[in-house]
N, C-alpha and C. Protein backbone atom coordinates (compact mmCIF):
# COMPACT_ATOMS: atom_id res chain seq x y z
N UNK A 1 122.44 97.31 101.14
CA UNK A 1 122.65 96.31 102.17
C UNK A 1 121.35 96.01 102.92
N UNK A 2 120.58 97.37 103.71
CA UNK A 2 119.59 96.89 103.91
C UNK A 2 118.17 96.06 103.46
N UNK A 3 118.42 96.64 101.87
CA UNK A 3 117.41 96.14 101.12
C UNK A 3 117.66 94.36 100.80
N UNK A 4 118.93 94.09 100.59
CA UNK A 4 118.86 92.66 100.97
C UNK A 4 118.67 91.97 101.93
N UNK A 5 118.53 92.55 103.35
CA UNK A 5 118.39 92.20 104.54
C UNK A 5 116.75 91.76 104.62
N UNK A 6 116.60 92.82 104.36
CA UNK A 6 114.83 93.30 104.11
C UNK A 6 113.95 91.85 102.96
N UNK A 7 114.91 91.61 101.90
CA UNK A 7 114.36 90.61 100.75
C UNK A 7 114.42 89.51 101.44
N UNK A 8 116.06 89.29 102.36
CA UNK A 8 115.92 87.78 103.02
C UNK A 8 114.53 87.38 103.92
N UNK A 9 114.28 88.38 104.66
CA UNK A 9 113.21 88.51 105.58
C UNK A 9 112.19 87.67 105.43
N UNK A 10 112.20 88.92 104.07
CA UNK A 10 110.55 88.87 103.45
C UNK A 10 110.21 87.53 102.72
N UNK A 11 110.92 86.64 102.22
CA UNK A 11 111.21 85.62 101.70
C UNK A 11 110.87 84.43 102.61
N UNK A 12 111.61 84.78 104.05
CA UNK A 12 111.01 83.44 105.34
C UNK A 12 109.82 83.80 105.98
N UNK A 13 109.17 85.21 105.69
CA UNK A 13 107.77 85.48 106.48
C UNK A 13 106.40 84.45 106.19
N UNK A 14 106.25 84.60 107.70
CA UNK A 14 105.17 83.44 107.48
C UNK A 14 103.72 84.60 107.78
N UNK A 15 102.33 83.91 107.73
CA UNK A 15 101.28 84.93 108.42
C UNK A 15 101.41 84.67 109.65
N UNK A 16 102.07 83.21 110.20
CA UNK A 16 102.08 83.34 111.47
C UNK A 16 103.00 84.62 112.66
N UNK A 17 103.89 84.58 111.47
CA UNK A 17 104.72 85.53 112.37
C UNK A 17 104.15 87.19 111.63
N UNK A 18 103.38 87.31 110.87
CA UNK A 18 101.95 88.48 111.18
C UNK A 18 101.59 88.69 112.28
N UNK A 19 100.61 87.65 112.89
CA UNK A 19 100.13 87.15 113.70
C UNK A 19 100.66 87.67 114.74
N UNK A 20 101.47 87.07 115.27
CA UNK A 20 102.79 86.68 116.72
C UNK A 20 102.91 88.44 116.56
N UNK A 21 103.67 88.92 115.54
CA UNK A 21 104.00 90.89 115.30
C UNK A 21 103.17 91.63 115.92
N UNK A 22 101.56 90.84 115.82
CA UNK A 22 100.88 92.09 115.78
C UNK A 22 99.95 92.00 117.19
N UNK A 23 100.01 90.64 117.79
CA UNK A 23 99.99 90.27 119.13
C UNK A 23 101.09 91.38 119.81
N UNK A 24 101.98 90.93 119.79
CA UNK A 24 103.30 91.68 120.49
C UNK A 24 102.69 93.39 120.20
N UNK A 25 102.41 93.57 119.37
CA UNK A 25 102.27 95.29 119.37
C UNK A 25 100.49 95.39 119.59
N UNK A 26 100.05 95.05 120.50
CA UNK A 26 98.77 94.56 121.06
C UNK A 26 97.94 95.23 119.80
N UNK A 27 97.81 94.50 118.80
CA UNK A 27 97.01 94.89 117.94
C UNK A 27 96.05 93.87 117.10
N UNK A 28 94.82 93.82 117.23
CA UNK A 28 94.02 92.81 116.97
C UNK A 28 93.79 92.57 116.03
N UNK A 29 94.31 91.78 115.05
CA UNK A 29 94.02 91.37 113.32
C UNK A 29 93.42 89.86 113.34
N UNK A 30 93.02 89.67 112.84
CA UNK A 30 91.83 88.69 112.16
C UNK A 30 92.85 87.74 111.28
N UNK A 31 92.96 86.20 111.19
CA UNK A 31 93.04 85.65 110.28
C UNK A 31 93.45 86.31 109.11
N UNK A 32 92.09 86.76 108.10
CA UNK A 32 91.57 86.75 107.18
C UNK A 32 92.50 88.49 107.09
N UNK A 33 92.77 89.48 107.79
CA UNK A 33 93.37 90.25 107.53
C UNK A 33 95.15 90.02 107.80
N UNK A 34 95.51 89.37 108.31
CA UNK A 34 97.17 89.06 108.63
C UNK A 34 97.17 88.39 107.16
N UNK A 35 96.20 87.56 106.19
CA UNK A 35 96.50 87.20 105.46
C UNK A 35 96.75 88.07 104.54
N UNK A 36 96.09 88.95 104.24
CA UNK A 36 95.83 90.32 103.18
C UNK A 36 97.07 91.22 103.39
N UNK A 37 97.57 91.19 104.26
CA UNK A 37 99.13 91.61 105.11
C UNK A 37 100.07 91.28 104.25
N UNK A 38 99.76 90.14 104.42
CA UNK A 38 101.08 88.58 104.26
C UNK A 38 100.91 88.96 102.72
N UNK A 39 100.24 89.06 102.07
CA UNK A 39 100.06 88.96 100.61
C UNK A 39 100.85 90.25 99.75
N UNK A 40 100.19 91.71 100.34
CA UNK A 40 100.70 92.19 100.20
C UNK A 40 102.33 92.86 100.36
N UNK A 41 102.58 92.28 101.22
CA UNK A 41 103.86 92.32 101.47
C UNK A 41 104.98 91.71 100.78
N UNK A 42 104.20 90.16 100.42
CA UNK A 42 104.78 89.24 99.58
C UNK A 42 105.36 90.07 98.15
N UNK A 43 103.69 90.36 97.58
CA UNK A 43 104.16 90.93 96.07
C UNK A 43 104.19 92.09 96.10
N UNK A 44 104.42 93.16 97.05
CA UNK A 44 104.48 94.53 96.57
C UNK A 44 105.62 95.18 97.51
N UNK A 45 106.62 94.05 97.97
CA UNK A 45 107.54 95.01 98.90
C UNK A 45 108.66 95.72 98.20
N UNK A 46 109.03 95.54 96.83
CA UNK A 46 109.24 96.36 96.29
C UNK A 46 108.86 97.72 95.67
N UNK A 47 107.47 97.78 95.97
CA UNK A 47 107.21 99.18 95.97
C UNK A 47 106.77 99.83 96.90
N UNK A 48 106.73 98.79 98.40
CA UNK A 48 106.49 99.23 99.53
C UNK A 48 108.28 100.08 100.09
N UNK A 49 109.41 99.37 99.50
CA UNK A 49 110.36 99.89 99.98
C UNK A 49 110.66 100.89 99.23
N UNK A 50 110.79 100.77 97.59
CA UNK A 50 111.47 101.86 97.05
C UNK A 50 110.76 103.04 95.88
N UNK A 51 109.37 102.48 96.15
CA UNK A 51 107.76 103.14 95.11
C UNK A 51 107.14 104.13 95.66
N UNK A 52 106.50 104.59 95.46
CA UNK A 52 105.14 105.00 95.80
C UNK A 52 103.84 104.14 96.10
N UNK A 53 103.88 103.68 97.20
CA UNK A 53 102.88 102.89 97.85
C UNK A 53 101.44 103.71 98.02
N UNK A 54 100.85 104.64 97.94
CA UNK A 54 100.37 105.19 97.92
C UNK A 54 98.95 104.48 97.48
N UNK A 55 98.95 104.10 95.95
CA UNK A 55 97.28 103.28 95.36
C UNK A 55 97.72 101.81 96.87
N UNK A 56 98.50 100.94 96.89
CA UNK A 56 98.36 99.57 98.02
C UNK A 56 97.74 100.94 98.93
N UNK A 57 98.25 101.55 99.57
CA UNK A 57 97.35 101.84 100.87
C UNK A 57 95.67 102.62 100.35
N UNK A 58 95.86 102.46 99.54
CA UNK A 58 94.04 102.95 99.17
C UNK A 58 93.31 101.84 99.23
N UNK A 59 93.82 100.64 98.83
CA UNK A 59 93.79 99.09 98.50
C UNK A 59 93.73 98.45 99.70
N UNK A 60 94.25 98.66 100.43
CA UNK A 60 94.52 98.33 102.24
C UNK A 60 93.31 98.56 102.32
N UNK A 61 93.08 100.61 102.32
CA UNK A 61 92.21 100.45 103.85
C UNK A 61 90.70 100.22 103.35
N UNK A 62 90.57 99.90 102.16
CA UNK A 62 89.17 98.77 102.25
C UNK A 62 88.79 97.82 102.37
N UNK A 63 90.22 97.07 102.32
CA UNK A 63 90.16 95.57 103.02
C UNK A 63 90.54 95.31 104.48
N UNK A 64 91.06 96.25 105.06
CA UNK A 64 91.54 96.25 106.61
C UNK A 64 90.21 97.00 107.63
N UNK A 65 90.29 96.55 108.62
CA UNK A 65 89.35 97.21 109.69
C UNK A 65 90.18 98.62 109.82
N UNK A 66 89.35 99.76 110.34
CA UNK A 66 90.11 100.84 110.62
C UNK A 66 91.52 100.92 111.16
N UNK A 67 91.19 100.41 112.54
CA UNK A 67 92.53 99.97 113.91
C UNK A 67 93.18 99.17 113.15
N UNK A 68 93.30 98.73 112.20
CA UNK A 68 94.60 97.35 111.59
C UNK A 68 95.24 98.34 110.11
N UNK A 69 94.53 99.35 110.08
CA UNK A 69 94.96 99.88 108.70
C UNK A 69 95.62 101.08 109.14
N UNK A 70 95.30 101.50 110.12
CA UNK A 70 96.04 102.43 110.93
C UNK A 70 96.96 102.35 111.41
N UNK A 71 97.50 101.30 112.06
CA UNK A 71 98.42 100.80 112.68
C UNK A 71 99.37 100.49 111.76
N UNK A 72 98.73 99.58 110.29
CA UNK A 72 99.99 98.89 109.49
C UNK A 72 100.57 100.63 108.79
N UNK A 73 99.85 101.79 108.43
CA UNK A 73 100.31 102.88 107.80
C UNK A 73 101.28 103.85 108.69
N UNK A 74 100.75 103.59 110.36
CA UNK A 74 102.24 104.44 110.77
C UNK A 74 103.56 103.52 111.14
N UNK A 75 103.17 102.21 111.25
CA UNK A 75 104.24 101.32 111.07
C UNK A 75 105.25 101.25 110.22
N UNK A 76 104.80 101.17 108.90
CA UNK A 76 104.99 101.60 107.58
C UNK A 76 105.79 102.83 107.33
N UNK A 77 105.24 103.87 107.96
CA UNK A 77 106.03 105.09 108.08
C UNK A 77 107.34 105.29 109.24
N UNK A 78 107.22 105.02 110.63
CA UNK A 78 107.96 104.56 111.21
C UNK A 78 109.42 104.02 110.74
N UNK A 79 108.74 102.46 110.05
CA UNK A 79 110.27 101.67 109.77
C UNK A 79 110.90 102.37 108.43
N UNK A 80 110.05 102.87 107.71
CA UNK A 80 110.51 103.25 106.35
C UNK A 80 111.40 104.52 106.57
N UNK A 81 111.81 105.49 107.62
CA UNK A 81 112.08 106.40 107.95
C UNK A 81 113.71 105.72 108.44
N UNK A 82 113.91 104.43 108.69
CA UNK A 82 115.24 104.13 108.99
C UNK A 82 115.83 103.52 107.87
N UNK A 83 115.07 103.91 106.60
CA UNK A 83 115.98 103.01 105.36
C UNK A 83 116.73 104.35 104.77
């Protein structure tokens, strides 16, 4: 159930509402990284929900600033802890 909840989501996400998320959780991302976000999320939330995400976050944190790669990995851990 949740995982379809989760697909509808992910399906209407925009980078803007990246953006707007990561404002609200006072966290400073760049354009050019909410996009790298947005992307990954797009094509890998199936193995962000039910994989081993593990190589994406090796993949992340060389494209993310420290503070934005940090933030998206305990986030990550956080929400993934209520599925």
């Amino acid at each position: 159930m949740y995982e379809l909840i989760i697909k509808n989501y992910i399906n209407k996400l925009t980078i803007d509402d990246i953006l707007n998320y990561a404002k609200k959780e006072n966290i400073k991302v760049s354009l050019n990284e909410a996009s790298i976000i947005y992307k990954y999320i797009k094509e890998y939330h199936d193995i962000f929900l039910n994989g081993n995400p593990d190589t994406l976050f090796i993949e992340l944190k060389s494209k993310l600033s420290y503070e934005v790669y940090d933030k998206c990995v305990n986030l990550y851990n956080k929400y993934k802890n209520y599925l």
